[in-house]
C-alpha atoms as a PDB file:
ATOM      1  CA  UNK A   1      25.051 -42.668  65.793  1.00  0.00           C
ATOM      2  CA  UNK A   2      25.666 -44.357  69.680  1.00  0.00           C
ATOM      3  CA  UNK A   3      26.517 -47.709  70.171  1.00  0.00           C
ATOM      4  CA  UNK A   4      23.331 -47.519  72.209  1.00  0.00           C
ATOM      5  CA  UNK A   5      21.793 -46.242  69.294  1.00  0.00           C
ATOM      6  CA  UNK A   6      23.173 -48.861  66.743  1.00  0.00           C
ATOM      7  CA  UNK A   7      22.269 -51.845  69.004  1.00  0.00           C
ATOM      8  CA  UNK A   8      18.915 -50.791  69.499  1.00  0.00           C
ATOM      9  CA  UNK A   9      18.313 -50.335  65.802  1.00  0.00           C
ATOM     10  CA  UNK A  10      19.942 -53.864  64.988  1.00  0.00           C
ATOM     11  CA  UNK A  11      17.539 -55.562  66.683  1.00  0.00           C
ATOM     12  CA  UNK A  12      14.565 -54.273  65.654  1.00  0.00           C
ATOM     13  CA  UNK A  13      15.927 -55.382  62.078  1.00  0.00           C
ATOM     14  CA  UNK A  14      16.038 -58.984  63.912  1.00  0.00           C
ATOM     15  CA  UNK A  15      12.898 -58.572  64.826  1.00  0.00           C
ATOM     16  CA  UNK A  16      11.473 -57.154  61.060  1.00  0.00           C
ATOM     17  CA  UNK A  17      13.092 -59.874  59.661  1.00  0.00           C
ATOM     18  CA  UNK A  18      11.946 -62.643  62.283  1.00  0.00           C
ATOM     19  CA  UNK A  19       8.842 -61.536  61.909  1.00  0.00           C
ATOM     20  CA  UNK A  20       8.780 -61.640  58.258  1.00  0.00           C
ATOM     21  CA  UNK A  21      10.039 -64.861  58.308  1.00  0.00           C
ATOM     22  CA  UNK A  22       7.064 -65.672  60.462  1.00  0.00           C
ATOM     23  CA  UNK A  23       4.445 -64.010  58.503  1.00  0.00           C
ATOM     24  CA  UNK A  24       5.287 -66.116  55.669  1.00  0.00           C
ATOM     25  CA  UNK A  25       3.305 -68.676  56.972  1.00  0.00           C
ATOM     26  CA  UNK A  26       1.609 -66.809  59.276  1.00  0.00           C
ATOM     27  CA  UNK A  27      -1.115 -64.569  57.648  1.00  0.00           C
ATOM     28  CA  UNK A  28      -4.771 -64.746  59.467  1.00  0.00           C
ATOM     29  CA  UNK A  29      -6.057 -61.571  60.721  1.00  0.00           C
ATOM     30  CA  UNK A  30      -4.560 -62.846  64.411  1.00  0.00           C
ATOM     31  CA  UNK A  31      -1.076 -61.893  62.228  1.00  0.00           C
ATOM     32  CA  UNK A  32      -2.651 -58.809  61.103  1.00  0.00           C
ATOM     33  CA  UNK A  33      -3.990 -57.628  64.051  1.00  0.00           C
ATOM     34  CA  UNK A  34      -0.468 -58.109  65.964  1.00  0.00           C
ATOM     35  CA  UNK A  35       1.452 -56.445  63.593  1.00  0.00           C
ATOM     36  CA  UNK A  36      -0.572 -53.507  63.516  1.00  0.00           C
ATOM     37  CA  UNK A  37      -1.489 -53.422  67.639  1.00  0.00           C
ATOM     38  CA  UNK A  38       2.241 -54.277  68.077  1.00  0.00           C
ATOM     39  CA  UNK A  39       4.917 -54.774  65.407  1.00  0.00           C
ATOM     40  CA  UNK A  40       4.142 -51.019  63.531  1.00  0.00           C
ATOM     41  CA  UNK A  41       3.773 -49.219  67.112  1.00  0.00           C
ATOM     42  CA  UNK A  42       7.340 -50.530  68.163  1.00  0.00           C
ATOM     43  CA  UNK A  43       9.275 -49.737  65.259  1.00  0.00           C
ATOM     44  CA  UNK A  44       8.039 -46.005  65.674  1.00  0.00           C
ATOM     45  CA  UNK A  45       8.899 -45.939  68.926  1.00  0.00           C
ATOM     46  CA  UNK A  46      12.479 -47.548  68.629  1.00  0.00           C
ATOM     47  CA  UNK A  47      13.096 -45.045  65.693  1.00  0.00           C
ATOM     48  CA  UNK A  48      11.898 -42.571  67.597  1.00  0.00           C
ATOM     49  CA  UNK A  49      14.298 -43.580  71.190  1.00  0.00           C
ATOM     50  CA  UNK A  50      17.383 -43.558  68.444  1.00  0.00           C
ATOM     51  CA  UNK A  51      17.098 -40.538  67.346  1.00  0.00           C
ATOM     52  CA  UNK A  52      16.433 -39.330  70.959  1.00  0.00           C
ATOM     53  CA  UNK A  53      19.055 -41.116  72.380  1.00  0.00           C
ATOM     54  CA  UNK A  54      21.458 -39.358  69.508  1.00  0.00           C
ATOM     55  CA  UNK A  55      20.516 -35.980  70.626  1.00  0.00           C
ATOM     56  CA  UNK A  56      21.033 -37.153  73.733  1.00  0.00           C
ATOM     57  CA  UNK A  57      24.802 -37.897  72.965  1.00  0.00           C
ATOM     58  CA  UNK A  58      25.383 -34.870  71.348  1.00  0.00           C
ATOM     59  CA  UNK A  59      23.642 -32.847  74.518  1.00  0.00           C
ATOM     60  CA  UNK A  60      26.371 -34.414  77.262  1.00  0.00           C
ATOM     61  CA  UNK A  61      29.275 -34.160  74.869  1.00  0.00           C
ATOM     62  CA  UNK A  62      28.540 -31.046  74.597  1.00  0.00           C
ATOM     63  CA  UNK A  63      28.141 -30.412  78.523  1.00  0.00           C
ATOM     64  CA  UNK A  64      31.695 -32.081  78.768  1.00  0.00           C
ATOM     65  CA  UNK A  65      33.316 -30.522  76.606  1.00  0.00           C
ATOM     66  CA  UNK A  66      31.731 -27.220  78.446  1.00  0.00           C
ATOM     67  CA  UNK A  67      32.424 -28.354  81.672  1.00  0.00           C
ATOM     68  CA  UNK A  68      36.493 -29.060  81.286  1.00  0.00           C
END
């Protein structure tokens, strides 16, 4: 996986865990309705960047490695 990758991935687990923390003591449907308008939508779409930015990677090492 990239450094890129990696990074992005670490801080979303910051952010689940933050969060968690947080919802602890935070649990109206204010909480609710943020995590699922927010918090859920994000985590799909980092997942989904990381794995992009992966093939990514693999795509211009690829065109290097062609190119010498």
């Amino acid at each position: 996986m990239s450094a890129g990758a990696n990074r992005l991935l670490y801080d979303l687990k910051q952010l689940r865990a933050a969060w968690d923390e947080a919802a602890v003591e935070w649990k109206d449907q204010v909480a609710r309705d943020f995590e699922a308008e927010f918090l859920a939508p994000l985590e799909d779409r980092v997942q989904s960047t990381a794995r992009a930015m992966d093939k990514l990677v693999d795509v211009l090492e690829k065109a290097k490695r062609d190119c010498s």
